[in-house]
Protein backbone atom coordinates (compact mmCIF):
# COMPACT_ATOMS: atom_id res chain seq x y z
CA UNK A 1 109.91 -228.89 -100.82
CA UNK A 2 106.53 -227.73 -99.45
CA UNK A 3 106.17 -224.07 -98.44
CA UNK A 4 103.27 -221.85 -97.47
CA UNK A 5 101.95 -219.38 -100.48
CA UNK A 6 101.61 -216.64 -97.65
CA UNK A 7 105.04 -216.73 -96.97
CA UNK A 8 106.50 -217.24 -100.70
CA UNK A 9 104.43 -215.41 -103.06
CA UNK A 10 104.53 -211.62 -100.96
CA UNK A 11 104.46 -209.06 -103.86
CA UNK A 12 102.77 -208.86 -107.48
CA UNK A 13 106.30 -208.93 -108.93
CA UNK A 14 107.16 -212.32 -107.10
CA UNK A 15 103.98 -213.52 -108.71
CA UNK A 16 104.77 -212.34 -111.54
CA UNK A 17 107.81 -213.96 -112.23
CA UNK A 18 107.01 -216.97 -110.57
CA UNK A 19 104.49 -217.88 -112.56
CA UNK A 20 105.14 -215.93 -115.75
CA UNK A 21 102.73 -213.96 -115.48
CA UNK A 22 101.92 -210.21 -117.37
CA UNK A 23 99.25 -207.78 -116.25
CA UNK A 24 96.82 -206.88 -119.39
CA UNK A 25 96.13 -203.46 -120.04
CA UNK A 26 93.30 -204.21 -122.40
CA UNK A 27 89.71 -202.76 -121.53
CA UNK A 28 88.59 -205.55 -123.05
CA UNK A 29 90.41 -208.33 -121.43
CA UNK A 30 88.69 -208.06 -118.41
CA UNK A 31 85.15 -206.98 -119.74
CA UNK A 32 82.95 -209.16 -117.13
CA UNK A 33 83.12 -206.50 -114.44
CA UNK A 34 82.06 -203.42 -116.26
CA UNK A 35 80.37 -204.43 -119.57
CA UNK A 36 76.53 -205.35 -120.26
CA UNK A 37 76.01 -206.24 -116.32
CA UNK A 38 73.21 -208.29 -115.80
CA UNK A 39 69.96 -206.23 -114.09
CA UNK A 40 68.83 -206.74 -110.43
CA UNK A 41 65.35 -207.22 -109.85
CA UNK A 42 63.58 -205.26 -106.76
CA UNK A 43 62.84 -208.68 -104.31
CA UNK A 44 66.82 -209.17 -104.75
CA UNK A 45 67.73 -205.42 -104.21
CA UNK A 46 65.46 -205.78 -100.92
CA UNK A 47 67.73 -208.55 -100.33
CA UNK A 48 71.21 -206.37 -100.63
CA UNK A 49 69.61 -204.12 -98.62
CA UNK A 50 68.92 -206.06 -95.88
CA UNK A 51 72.51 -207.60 -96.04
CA UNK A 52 73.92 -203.83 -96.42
CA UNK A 53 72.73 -202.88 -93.36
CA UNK A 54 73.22 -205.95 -91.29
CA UNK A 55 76.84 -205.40 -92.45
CA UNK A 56 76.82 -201.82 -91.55
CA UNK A 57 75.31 -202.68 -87.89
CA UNK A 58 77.96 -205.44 -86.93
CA UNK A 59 80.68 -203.20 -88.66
CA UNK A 60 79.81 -200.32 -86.54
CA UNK A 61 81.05 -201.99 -83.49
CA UNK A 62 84.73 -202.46 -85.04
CA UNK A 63 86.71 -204.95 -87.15
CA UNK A 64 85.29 -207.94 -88.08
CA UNK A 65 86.85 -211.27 -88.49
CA UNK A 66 86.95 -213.34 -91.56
CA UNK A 67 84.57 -215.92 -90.50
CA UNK A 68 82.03 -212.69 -89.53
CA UNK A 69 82.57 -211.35 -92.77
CA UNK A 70 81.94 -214.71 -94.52
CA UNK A 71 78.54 -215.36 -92.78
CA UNK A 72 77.32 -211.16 -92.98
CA UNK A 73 78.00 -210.21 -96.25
CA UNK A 74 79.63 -212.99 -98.51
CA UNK A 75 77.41 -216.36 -98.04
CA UNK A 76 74.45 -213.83 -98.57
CA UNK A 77 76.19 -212.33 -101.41
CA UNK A 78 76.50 -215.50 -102.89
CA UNK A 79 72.47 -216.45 -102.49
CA UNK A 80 71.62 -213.83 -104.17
CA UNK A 81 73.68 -213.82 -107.13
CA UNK A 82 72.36 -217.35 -107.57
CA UNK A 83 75.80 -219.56 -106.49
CA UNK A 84 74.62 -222.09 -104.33
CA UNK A 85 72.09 -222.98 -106.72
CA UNK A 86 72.76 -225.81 -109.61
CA UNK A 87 74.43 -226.20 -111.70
CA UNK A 88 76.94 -224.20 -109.34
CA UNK A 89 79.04 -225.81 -106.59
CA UNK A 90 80.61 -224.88 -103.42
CA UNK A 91 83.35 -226.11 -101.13
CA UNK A 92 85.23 -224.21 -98.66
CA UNK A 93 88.70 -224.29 -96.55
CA UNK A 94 89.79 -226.02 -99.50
CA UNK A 95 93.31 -226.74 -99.47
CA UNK A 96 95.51 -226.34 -102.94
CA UNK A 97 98.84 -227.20 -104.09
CA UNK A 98 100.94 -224.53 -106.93
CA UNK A 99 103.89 -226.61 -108.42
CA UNK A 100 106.12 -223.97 -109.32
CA UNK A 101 107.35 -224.34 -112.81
CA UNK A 102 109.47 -227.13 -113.37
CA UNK A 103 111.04 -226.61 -109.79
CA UNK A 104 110.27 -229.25 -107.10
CA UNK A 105 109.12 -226.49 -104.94
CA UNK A 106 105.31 -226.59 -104.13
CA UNK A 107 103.33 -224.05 -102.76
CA UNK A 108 100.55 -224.82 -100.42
CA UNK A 109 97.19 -222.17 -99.42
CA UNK A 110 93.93 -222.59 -98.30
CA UNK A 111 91.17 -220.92 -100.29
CA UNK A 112 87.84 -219.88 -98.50
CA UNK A 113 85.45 -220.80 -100.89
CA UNK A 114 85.28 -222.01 -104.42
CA UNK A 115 82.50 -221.94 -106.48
CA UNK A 116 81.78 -223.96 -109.92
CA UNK A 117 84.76 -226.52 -110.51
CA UNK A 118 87.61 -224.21 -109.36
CA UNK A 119 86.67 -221.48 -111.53
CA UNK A 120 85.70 -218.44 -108.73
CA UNK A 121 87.48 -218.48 -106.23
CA UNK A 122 86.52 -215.98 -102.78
CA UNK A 123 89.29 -214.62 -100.80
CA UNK A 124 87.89 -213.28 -97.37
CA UNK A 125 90.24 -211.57 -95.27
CA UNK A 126 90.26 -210.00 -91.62
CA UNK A 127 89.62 -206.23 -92.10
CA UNK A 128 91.77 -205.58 -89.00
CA UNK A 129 94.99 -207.36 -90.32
CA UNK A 130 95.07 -206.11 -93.71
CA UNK A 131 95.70 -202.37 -95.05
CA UNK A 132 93.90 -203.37 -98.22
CA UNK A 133 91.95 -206.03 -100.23
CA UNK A 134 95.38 -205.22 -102.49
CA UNK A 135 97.91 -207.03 -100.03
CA UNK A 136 96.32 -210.48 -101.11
CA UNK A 137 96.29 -210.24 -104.76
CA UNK A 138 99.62 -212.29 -104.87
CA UNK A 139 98.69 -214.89 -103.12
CA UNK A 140 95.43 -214.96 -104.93
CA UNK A 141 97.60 -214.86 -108.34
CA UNK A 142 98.74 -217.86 -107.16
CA UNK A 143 95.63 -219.58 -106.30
CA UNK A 144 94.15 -219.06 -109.22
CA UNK A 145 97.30 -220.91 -111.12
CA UNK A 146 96.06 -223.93 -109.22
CA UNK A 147 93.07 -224.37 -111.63
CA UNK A 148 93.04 -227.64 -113.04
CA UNK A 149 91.07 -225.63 -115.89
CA UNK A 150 93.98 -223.88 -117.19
CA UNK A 151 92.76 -223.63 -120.48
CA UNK A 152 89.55 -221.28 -119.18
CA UNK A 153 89.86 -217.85 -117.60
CA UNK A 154 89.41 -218.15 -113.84
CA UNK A 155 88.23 -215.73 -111.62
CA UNK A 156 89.14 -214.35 -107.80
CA UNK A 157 87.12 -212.24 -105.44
CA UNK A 158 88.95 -210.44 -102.80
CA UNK A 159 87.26 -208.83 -99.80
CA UNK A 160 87.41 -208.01 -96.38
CA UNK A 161 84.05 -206.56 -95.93
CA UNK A 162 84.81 -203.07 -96.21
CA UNK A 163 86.31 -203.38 -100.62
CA UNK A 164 85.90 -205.66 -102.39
CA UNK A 165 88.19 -206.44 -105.98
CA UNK A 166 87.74 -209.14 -108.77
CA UNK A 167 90.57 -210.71 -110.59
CA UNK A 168 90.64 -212.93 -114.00
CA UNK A 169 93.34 -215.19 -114.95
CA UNK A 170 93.77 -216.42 -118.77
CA UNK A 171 96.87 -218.09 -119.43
CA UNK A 172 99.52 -216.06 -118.54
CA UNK A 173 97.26 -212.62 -118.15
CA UNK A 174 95.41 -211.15 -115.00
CA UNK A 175 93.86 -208.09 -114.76
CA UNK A 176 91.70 -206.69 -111.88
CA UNK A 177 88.25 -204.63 -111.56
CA UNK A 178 88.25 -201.30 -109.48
CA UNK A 179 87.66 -201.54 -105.54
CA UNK A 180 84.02 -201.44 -104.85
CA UNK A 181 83.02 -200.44 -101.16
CA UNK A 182 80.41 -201.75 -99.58
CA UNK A 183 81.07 -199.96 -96.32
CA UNK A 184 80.25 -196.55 -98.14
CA UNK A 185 77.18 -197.69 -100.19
CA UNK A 186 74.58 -200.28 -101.10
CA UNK A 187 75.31 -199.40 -104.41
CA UNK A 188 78.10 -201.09 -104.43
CA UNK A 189 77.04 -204.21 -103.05
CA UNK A 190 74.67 -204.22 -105.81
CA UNK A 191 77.37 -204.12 -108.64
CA UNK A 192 79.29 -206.44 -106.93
CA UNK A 193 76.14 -208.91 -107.32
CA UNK A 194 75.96 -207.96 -110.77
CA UNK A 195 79.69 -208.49 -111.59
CA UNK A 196 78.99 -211.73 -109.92
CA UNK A 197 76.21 -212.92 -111.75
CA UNK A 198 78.21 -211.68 -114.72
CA UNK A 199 80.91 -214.16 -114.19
CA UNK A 200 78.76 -216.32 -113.49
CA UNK A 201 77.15 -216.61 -116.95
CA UNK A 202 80.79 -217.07 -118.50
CA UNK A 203 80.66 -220.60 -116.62
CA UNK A 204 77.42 -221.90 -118.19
């Protein structure tokens, strides 16, 4: 039996015990966001800025949709922290399917955009029909379970232009980063780059 994950997997605690999964409490599980981030040079800060504002002009004018947040802020994002650039790869709308332990049920999703052989996976939402970047950490949970690299930690973004939260998967683990808001502050564009690039070096 096929269902949709958006309609199965609707809380943390489904999620959970779906998939078996524990939330980590270790500061050192999920060090890639906060630890030894990798510096920004000024031509790439330029860069942010440029995309800050853009963001901040367009978002001015009300809610954006999730294909206007995709082409403002996170396919720029994503140039600048150097992920459309080998050895990194990109596909997008990609559509997955979450066997569900040793049930015949099977989840289906579509994922926005993947980077690097399933590994980071970007969630883009519309600002206007979610409360929070929060509401879709189940169903990225169970994205992330889809990895055919289940022996590697795997890693989500999650933003709707305004917040933006990162999620790693090992095994049975997640954890998640603090919300950074890019609505408020370049700044915090900036560390998302960083957390980015971060990531980024766990995959080469």
């Amino acid at each position: 039996m096929q269902v949709a994950v958006t309609e199965t997997i609707t809380t943390i605690a489904e999620a959970e015990r779906r998939f078996g999964l524990k939330r980590s409490n270790s500061i050192d599980f999920f060090a890639e966001w906060h630890r030894e981030l990798v510096e920004i040079n000024p031509s790439d800060l330029n860069n942010l800025r440029t995309i800050w504002e853009r963001y901040i002009y367009h978002r001015s004018s009300g809610h954006l949709l999730e294909s206007t947040v995709m082409l403002l802020l996170i396919s720029p994002l994503l140039t600048v922290a150097g992920l459309y650039d080998p050895p990194f790869r990109i596909k997008a709308e990609e559509s997955v399917q979450i066997t569900v332990g040793d049930s015949e049920e099977t989840l289906q999703g579509r994922i926005d955009v993947f980077v690097l052989r399933d590994r980071l996976w970007i969630i883009v939402l519309e600002s206007k029909n979610m409360l929070s970047v929060w509401s879709a950490l189940p169903q990225t949970l169970a994205y992330l379970m889809a990895s055919p690299n289940s022996n590697l930690p795997t890693f989500g973004m999650l933003t709707n232009g305004d917040d933006i939260v990162f999620v790693k998967l090992e095994k049975n683990e997640y954890a998640m980063s603090q919300v950074f808001a890019p609505l408020v502050t370049q700044n915090e564009l900036a560390i998302a780059c960083q957390i980015l690039r971060k990531i980024a070096l766990t995959f080469t």
